[in-house]
C-alpha atoms as a PDB file:
ATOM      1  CA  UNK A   1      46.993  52.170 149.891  1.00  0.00           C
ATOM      2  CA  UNK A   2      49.984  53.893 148.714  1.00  0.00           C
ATOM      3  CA  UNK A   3      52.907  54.194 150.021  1.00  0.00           C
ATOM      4  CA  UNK A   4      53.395  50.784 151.817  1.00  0.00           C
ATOM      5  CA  UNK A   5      54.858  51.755 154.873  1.00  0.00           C
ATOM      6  CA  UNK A   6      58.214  50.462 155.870  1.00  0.00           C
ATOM      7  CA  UNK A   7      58.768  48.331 159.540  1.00  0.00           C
ATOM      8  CA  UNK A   8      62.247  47.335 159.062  1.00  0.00           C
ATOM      9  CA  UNK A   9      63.646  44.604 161.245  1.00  0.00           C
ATOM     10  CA  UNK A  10      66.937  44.710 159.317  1.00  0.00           C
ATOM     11  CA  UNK A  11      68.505  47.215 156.784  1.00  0.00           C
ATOM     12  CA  UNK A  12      71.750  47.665 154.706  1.00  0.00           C
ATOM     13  CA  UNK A  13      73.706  49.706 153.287  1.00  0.00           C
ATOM     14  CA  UNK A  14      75.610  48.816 150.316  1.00  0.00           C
ATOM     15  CA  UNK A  15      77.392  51.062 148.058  1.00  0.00           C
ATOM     16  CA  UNK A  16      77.190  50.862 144.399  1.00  0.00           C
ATOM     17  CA  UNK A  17      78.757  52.544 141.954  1.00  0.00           C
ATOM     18  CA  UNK A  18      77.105  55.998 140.901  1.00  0.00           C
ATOM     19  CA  UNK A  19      75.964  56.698 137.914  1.00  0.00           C
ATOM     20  CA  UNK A  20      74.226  60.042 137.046  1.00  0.00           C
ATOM     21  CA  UNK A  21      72.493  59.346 133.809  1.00  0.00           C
ATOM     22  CA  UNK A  22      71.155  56.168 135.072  1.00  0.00           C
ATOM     23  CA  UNK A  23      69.925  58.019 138.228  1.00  0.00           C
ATOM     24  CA  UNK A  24      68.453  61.221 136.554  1.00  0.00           C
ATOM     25  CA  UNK A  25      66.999  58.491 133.740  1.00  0.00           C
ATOM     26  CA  UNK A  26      65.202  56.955 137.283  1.00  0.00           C
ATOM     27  CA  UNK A  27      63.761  60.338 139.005  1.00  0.00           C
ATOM     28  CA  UNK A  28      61.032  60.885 136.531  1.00  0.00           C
ATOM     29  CA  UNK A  29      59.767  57.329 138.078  1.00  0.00           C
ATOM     30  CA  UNK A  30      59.835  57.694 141.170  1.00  0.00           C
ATOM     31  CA  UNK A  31      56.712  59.527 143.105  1.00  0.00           C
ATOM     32  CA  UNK A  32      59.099  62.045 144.878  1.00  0.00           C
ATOM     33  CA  UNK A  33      56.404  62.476 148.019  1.00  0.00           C
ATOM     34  CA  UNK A  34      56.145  58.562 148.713  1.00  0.00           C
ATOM     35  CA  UNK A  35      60.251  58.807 148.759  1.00  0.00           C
ATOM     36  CA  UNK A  36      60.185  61.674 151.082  1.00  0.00           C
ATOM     37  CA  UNK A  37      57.919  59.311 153.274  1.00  0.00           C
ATOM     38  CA  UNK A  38      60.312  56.377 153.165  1.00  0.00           C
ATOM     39  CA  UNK A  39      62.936  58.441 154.020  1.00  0.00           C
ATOM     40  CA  UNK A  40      61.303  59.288 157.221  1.00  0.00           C
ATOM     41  CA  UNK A  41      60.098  55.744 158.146  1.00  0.00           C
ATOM     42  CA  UNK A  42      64.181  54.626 156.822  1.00  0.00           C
ATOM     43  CA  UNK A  43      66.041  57.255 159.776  1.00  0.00           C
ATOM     44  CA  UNK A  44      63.842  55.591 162.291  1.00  0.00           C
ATOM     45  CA  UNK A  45      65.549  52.181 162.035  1.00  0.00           C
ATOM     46  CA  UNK A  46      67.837  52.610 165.235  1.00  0.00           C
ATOM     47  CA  UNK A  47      70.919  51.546 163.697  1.00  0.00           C
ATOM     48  CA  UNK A  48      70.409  54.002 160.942  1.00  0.00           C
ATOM     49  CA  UNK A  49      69.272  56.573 163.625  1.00  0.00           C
ATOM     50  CA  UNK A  50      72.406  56.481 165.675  1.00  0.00           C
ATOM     51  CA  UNK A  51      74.318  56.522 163.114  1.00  0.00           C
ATOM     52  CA  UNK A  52      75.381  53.162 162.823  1.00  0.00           C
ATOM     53  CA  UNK A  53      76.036  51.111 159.724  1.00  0.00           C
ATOM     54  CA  UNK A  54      76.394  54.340 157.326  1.00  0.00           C
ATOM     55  CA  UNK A  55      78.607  55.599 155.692  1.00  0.00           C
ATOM     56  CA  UNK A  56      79.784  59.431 157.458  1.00  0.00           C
ATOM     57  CA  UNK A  57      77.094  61.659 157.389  1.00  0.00           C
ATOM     58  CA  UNK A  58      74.034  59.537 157.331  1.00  0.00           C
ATOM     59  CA  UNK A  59      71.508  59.502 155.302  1.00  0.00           C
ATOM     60  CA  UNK A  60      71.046  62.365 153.200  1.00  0.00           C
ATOM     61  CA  UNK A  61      68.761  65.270 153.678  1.00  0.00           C
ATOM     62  CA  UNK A  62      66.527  66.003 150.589  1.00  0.00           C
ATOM     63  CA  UNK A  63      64.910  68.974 149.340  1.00  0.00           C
ATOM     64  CA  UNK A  64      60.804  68.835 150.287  1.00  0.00           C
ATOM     65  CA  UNK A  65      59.924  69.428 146.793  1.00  0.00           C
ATOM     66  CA  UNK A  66      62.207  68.134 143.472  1.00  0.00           C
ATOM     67  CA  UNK A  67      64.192  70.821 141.794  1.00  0.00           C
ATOM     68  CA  UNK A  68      62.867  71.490 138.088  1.00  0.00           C
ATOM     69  CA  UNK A  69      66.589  71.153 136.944  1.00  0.00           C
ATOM     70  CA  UNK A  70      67.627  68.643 139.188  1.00  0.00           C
ATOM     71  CA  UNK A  71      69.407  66.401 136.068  1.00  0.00           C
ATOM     72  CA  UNK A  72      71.956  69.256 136.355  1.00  0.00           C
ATOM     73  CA  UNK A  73      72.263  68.875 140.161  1.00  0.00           C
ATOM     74  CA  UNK A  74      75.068  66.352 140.970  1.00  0.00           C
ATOM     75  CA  UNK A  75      75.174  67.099 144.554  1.00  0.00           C
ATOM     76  CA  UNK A  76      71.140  65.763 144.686  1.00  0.00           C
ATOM     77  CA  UNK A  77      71.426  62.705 142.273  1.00  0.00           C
ATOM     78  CA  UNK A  78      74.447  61.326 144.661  1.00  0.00           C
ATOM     79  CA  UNK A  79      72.102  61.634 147.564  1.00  0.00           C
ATOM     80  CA  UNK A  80      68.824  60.303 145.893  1.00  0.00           C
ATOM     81  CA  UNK A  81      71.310  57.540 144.157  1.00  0.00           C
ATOM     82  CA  UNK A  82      72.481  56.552 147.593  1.00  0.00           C
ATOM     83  CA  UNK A  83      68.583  56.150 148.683  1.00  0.00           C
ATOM     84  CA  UNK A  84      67.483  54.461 145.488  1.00  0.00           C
ATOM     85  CA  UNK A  85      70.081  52.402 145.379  1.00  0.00           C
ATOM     86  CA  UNK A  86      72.678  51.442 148.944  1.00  0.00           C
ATOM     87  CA  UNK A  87      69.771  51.450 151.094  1.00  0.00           C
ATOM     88  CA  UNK A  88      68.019  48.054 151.360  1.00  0.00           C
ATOM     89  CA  UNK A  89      65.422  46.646 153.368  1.00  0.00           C
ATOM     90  CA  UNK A  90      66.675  43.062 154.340  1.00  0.00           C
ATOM     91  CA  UNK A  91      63.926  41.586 157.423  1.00  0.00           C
ATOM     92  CA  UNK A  92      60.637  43.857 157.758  1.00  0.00           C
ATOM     93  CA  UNK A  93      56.981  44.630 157.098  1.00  0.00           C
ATOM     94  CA  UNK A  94      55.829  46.899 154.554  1.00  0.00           C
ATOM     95  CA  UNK A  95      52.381  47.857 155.649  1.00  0.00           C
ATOM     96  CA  UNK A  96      48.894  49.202 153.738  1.00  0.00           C
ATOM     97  CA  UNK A  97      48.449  52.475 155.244  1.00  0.00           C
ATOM     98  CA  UNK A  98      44.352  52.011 154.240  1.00  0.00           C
ATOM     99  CA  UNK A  99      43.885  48.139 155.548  1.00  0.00           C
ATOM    100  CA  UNK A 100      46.731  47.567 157.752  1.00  0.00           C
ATOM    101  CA  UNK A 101      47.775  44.663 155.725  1.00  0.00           C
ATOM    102  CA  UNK A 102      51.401  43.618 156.405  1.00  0.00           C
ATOM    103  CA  UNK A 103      53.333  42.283 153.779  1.00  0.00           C
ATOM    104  CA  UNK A 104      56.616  40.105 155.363  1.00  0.00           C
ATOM    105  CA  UNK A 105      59.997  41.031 153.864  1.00  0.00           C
ATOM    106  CA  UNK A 106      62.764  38.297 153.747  1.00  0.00           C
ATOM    107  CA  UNK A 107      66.238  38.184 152.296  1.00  0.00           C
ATOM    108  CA  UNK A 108      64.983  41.568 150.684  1.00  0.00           C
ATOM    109  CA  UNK A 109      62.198  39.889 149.128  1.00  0.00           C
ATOM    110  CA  UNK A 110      58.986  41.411 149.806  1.00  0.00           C
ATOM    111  CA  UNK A 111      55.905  38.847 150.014  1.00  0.00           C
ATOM    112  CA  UNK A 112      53.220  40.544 148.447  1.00  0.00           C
ATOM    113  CA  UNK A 113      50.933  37.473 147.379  1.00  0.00           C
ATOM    114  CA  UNK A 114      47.500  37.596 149.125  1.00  0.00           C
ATOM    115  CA  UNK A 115      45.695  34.845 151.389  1.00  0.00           C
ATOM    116  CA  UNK A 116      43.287  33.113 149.627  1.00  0.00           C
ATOM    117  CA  UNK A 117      40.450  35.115 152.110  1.00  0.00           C
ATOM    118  CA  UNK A 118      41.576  38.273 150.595  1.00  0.00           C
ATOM    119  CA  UNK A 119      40.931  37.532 146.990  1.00  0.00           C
END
């Protein structure tokens, strides 16, 4: 199932330097609905929530559908650059939405090998 769904245990922020080509390159690969999604499972961490551990403002609000021209938009490719790129899931689950099948995150690795019953 698609999109894993996100149980974080521990997230980051990290800032990076921004780069608009290199982010407008990115948008035509990412699937803009699964982002939405991980957005809203990403504000439900509590630290991230309350505020806490961000930089002022939060986490950015995005538009519910992309903008045709959005390569232009500099305001939008800062805020999808700071979710593509400073946000990181550290400790966690991601989670099949279709079999319930949790996948462990560590050190921001995810663990997405199967069990030798599942092959």
């Amino acid at each position: 199932g698609f999109p894993l769904i996100i149980r974080p245990v521990q997230m980051k922020y990290e800032e990076s330097p921004y780069d608009k080509d290199f982010t407008a390159a990115m948008i035509p690969k990412v699937q803009y609905d699964a982002l939405l999604k991980a957005l809203q499972w990403v504000r439900e961490y509590p630290p991230f929530a309350n505020g806490e551990a961000l930089p002022p403002g939060g986490l950015p609000e995005l538009p519910p559908v992309l903008p045709q021209e959005y390569e232009g938009d500099d305001n939008l490719l800062r805020r999808l650059h700071f979710l593509l790129f400073d946000i990181h899931l550290v400790e966690g689950k991601l989670v099949c939405p279709e079999s319930g099948r949790e996948f462990p995150v560590n050190d921001r690795i995810p663990n997405m090998l199967l069990n030798d019953d599942e092959v």
